[in-house]
N, C-alpha and C. Protein backbone atom coordinates (compact mmCIF):
# COMPACT_ATOMS: atom_id res chain seq x y z
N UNK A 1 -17.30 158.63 -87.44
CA UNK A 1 -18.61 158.47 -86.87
C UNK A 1 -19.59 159.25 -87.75
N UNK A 2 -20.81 159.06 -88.18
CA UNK A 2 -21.40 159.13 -88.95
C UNK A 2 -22.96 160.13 -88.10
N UNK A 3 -23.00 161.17 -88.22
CA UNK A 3 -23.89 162.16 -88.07
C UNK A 3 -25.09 161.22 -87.97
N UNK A 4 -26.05 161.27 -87.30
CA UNK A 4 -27.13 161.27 -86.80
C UNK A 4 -28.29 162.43 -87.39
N UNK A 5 -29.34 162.02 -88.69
CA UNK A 5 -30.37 163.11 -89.39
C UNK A 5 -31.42 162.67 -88.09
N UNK A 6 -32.12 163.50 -88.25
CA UNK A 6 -33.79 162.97 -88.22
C UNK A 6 -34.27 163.73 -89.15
N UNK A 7 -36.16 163.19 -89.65
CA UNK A 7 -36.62 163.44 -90.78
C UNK A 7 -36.91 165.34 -90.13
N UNK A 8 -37.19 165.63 -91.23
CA UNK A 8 -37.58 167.30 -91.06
C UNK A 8 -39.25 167.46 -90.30
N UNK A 9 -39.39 168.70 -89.99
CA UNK A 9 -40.55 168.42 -88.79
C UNK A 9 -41.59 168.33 -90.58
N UNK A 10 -42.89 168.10 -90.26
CA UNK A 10 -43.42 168.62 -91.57
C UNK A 10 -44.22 169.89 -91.37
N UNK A 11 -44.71 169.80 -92.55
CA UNK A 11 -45.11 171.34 -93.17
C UNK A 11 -46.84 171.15 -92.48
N UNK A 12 -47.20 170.26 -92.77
CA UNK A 12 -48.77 170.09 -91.71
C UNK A 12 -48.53 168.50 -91.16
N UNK A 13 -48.61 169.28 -89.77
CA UNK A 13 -48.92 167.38 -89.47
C UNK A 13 -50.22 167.10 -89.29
N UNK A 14 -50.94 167.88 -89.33
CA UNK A 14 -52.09 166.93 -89.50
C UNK A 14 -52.49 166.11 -91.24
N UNK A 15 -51.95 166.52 -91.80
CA UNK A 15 -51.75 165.49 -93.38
C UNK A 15 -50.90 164.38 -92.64
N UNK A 16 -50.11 164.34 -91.96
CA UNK A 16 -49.18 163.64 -91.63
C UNK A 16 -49.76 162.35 -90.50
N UNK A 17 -50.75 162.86 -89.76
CA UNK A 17 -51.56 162.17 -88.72
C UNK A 17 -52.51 161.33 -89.83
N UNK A 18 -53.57 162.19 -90.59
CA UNK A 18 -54.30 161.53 -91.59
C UNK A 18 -53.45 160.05 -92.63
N UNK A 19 -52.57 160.62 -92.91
CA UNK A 19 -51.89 159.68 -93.67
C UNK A 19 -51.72 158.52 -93.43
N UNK A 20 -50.97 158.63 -91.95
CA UNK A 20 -50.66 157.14 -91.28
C UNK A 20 -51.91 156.14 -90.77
N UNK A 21 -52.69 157.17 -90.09
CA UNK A 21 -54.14 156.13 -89.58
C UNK A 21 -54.79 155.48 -90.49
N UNK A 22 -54.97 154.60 -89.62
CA UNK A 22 -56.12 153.45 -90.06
C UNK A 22 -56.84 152.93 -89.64
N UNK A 23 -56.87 153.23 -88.29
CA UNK A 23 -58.22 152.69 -87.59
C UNK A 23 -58.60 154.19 -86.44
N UNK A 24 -60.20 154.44 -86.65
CA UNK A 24 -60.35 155.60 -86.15
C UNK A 24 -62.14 155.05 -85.14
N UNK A 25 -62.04 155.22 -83.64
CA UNK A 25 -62.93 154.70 -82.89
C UNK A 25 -63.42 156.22 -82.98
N UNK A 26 -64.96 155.83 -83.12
CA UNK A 26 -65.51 157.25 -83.24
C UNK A 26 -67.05 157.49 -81.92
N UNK A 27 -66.40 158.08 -80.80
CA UNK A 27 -67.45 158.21 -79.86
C UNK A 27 -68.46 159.03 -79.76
N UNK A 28 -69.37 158.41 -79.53
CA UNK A 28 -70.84 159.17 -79.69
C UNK A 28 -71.52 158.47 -81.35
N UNK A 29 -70.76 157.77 -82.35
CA UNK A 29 -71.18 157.59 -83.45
C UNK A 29 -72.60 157.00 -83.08
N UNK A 30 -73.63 157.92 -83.80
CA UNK A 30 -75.02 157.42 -83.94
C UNK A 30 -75.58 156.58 -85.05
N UNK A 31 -76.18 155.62 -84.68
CA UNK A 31 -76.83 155.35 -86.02
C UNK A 31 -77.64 155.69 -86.91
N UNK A 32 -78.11 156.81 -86.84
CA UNK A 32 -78.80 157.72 -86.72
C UNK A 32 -78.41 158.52 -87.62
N UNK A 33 -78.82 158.32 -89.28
CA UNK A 33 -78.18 158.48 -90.66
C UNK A 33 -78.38 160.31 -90.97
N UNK A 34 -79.02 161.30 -90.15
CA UNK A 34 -78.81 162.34 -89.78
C UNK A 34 -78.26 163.54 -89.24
N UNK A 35 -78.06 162.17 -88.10
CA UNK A 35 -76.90 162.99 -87.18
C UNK A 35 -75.13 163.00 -87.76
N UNK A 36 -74.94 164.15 -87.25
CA UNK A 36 -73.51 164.38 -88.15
C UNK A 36 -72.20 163.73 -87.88
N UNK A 37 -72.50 162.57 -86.38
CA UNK A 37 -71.66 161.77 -86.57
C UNK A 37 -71.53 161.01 -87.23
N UNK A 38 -72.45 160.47 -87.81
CA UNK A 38 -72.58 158.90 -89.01
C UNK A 38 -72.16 159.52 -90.15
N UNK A 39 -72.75 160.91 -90.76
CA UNK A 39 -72.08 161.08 -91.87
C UNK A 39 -70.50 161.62 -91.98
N UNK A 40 -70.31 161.91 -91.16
CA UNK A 40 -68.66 161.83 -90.69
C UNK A 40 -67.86 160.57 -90.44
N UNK A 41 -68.28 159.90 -89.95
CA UNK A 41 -67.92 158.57 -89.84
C UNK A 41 -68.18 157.73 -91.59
N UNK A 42 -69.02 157.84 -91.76
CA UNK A 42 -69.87 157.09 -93.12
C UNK A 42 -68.47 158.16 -94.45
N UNK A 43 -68.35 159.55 -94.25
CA UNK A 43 -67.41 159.66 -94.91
C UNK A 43 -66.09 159.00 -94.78
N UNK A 44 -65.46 158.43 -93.57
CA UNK A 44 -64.09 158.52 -93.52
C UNK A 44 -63.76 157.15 -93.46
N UNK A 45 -64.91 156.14 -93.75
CA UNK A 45 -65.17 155.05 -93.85
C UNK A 45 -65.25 154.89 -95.74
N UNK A 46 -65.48 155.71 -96.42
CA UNK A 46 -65.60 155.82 -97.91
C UNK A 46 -64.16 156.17 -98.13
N UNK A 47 -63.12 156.84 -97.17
CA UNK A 47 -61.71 156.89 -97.55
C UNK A 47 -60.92 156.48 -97.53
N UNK A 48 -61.33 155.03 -96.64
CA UNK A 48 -60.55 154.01 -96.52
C UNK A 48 -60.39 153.63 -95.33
N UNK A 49 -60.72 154.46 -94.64
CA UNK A 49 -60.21 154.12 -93.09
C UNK A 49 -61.24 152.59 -92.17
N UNK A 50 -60.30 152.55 -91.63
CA UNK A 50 -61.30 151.23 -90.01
C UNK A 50 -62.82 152.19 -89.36
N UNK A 51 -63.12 152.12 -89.04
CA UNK A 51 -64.63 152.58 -88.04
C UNK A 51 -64.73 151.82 -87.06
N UNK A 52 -64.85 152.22 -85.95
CA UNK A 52 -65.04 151.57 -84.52
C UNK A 52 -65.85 152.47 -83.75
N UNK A 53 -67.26 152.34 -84.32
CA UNK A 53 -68.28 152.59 -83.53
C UNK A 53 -68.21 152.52 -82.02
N UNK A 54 -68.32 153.27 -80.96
CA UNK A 54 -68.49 153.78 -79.72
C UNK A 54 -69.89 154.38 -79.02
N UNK A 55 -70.58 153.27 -78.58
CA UNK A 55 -71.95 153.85 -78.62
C UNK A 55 -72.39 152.93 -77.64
N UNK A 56 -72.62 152.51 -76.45
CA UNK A 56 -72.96 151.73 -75.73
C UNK A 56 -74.90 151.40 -75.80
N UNK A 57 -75.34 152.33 -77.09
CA UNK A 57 -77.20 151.94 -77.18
C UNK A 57 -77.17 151.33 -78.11
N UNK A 58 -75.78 151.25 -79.15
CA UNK A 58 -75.66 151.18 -80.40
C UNK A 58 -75.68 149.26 -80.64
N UNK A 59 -75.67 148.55 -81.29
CA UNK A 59 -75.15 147.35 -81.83
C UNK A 59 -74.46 147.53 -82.76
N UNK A 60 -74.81 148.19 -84.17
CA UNK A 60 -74.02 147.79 -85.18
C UNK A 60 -74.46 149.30 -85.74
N UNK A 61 -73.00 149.85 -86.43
CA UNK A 61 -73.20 151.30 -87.18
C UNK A 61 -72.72 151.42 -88.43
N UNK A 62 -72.93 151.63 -89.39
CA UNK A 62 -72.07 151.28 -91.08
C UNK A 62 -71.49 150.02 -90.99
N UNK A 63 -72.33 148.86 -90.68
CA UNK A 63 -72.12 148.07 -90.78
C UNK A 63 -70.71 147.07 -89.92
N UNK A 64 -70.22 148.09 -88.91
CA UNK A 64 -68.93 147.57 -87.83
C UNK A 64 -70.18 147.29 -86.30
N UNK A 65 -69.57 146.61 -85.92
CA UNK A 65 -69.87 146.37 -84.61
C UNK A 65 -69.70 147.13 -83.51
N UNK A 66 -70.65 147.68 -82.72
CA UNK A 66 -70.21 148.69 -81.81
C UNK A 66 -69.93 148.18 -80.53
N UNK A 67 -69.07 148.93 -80.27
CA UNK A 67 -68.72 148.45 -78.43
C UNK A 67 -68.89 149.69 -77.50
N UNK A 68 -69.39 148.95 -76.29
CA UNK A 68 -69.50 150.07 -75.22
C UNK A 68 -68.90 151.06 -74.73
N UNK A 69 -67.33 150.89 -74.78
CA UNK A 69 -66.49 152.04 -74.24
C UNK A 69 -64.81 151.92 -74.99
N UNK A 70 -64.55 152.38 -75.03
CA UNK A 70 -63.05 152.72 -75.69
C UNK A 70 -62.36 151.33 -75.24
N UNK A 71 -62.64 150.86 -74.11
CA UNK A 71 -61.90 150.06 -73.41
C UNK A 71 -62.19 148.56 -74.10
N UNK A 72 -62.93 148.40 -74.58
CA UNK A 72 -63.89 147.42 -75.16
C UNK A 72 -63.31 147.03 -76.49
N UNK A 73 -62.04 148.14 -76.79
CA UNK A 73 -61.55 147.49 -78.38
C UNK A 73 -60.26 146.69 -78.13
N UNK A 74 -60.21 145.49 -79.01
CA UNK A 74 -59.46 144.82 -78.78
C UNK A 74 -58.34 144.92 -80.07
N UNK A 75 -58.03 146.32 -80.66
CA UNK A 75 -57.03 146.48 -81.37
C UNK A 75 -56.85 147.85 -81.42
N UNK A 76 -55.39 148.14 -82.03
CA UNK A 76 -54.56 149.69 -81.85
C UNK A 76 -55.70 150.60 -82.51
N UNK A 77 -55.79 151.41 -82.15
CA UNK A 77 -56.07 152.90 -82.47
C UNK A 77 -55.28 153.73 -82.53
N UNK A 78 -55.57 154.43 -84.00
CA UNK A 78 -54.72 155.42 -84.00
C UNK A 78 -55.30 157.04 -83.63
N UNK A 79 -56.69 156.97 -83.80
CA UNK A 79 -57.17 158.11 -84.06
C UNK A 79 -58.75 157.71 -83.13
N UNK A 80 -59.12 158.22 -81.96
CA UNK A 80 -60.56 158.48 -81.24
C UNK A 80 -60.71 160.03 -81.48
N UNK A 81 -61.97 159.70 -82.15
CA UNK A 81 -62.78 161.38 -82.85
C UNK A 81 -63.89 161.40 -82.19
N UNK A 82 -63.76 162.47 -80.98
CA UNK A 82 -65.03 162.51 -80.26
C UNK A 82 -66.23 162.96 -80.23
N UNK A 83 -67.34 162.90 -80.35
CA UNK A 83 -68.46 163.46 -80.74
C UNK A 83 -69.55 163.36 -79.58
N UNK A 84 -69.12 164.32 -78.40
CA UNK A 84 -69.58 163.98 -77.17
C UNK A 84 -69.66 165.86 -76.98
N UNK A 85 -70.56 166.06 -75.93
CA UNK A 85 -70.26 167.67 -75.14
C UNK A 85 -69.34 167.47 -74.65
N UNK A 86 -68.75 169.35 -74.74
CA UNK A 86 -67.27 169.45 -73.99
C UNK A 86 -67.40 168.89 -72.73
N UNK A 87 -68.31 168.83 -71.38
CA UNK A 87 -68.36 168.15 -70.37
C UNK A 87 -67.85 166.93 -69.92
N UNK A 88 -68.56 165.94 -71.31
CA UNK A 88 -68.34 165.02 -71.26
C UNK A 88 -66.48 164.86 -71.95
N UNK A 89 -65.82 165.39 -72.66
CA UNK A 89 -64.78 164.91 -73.89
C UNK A 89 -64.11 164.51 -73.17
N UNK A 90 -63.79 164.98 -71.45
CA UNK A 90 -62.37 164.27 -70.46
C UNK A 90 -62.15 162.87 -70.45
N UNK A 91 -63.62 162.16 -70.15
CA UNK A 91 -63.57 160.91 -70.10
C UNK A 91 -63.17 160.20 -71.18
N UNK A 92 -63.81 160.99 -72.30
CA UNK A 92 -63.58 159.82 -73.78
C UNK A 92 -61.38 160.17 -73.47
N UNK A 93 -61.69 161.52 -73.50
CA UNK A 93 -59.83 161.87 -73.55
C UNK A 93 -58.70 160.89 -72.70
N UNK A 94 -59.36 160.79 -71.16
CA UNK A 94 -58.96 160.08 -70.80
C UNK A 94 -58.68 158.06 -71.16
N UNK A 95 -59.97 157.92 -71.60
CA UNK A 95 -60.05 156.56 -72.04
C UNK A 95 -58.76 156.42 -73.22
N UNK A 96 -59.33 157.19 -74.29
CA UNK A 96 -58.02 156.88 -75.35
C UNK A 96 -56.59 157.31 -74.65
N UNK A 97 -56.45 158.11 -73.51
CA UNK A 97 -55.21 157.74 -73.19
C UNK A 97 -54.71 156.26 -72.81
N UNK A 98 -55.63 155.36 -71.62
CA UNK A 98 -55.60 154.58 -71.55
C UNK A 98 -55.32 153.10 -72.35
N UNK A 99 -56.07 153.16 -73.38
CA UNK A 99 -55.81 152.25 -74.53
C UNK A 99 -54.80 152.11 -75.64
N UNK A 100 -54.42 153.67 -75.42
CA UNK A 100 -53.01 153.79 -76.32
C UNK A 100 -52.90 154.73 -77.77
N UNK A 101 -54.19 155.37 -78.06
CA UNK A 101 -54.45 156.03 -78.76
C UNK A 101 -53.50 156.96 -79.37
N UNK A 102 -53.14 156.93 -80.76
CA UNK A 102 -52.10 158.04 -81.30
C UNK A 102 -52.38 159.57 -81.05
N UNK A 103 -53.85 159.80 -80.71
CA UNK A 103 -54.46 160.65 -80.74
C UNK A 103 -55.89 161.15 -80.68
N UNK A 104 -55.70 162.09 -80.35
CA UNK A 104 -57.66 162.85 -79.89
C UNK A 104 -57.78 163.95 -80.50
N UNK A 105 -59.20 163.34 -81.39
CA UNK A 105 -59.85 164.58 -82.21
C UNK A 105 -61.37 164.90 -81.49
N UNK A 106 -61.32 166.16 -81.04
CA UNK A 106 -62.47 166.64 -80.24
C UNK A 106 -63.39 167.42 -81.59
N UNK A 107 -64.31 167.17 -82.04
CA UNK A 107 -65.22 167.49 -83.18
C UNK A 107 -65.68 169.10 -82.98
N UNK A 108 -65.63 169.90 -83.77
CA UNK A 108 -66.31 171.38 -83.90
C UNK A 108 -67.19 171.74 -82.42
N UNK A 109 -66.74 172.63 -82.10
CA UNK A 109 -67.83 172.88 -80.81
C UNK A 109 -67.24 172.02 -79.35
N UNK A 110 -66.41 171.37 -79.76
CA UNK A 110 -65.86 170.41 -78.43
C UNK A 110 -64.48 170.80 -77.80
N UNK A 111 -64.36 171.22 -76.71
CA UNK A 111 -63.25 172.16 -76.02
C UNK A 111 -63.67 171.68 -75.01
N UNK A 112 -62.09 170.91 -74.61
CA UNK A 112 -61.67 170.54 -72.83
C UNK A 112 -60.11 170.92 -72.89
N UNK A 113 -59.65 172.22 -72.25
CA UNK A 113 -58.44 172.60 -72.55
C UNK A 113 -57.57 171.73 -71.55
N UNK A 114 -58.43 170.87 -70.28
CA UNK A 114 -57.77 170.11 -68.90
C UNK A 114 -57.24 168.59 -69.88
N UNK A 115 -58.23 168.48 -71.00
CA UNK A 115 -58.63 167.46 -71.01
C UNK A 115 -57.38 167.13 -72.46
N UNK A 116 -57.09 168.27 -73.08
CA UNK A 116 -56.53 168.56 -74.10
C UNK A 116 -55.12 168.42 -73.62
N UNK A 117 -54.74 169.41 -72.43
CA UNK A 117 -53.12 169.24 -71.57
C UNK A 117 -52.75 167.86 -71.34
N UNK A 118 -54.01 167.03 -70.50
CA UNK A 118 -53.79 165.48 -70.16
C UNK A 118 -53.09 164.77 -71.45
N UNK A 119 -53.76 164.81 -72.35
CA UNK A 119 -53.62 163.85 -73.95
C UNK A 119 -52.33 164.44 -73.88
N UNK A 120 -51.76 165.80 -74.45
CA UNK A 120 -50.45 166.33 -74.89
C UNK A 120 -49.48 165.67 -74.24
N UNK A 121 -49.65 165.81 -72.89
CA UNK A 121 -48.61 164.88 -71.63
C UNK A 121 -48.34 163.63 -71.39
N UNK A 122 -49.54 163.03 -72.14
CA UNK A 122 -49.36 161.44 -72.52
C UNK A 122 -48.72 161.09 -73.82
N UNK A 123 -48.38 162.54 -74.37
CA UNK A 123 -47.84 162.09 -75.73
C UNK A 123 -48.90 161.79 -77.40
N UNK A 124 -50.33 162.20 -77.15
CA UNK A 124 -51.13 162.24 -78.19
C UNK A 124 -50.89 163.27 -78.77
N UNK A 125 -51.18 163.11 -80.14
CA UNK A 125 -51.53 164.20 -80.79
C UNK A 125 -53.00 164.70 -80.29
N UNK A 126 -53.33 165.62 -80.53
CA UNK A 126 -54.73 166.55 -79.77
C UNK A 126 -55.38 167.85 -81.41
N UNK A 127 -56.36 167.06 -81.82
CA UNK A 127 -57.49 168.65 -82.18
C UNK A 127 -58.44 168.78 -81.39
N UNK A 128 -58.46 170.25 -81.64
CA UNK A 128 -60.21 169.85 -80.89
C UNK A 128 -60.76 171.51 -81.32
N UNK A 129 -62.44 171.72 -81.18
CA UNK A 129 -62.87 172.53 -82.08
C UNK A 129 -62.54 172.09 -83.49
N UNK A 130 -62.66 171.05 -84.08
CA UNK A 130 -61.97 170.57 -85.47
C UNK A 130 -62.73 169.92 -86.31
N UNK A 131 -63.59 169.42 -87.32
CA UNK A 131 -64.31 168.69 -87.90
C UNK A 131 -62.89 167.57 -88.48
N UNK A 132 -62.64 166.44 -88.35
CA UNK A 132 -62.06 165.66 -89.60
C UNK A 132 -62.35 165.55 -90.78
N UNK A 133 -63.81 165.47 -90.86
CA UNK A 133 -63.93 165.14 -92.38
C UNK A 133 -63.62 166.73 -93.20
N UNK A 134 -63.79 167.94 -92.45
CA UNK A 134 -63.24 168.93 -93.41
C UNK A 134 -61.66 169.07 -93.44
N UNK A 135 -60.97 168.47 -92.50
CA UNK A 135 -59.57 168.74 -92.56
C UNK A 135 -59.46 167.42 -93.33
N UNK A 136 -59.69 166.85 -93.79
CA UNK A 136 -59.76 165.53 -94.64
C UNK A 136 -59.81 165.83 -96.13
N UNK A 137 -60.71 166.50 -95.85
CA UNK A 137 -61.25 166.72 -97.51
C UNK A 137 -60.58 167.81 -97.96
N UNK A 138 -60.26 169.01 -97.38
CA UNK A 138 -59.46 170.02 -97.76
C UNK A 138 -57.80 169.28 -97.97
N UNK A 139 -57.66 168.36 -97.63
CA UNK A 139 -56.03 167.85 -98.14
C UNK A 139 -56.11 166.75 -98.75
N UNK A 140 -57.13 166.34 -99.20
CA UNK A 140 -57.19 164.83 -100.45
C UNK A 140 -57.89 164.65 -101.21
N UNK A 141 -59.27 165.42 -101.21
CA UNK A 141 -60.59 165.78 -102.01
C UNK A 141 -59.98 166.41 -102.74
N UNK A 142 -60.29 166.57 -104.38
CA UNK A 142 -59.12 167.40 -105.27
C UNK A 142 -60.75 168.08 -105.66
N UNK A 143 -61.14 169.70 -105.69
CA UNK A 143 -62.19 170.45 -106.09
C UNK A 143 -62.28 169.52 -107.30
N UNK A 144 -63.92 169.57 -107.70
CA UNK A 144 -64.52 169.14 -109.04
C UNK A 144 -64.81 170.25 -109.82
């Protein structure tokens, strides 16, 4: 009988989360070429990734079509990056549980620790207090 491996845990999983995604619904994304969701979004959209604007005032954001609520996408997500007050992050947290989400990234300044336990227990991966585009760029951006 032949031993049973599994792969080794890794050394960062969040390189490991980044790697695999490809489609990332980003709530609160403004159109609004100032605000620091678009250029967060507008970056991670220059790295290759899907964009799924989340903006129910929104129509159209870097050029994707926006939809009203998490619930509203009609394909896998791997990654909802929230860009909402901590007040608000339960609901977005909750929604991407709902839809099936690999995971919840709560943006710099965004802390729901209720909201953070829920996701873990459903089996998401969870940041939060976290920017993506700097944990992005610190593991694939090579300094100039």
């Amino acid at each position: 009988m032949k031993a049973e491996t599994r792969p080794a845990e890794s050394a960062d999983p969040v390189q490991d989360l980044l790697e695999k995604t490809r489609t990332i619904a980003v709530v609160g994304l403004s159109p609004n070429r100032w605000r620091a969701s678009y250029g967060v979004a507008q970056y991670l959209q220059s790295a290759g990734y899907r964009i799924i604007p989340v903006n129910p005032n929104a129509k159209e954001v870097l050029g994707e079509k926006a939809v009203a609520r998490l619930e509203d996408i009609r394909e896998p997500v791997d990654i909802v990056d929230i860009f909402r007050r901590s007040e608000k992050a339960g609901a977005a947290v909750d929604s991407a549980i709902r839809i099936g989400a690999k995971a919840v990234w709560m943006q710099e300044g965004v802390l729901d620790e209720a909201a953070a336990a829920r996701a873990r227990e459903a089996g998401l991966v969870v940041m939060m207090d976290s920017c993506i585009l700097k944990e992005h760029a610190r593991r694939f951006r090579a300094p100039k």
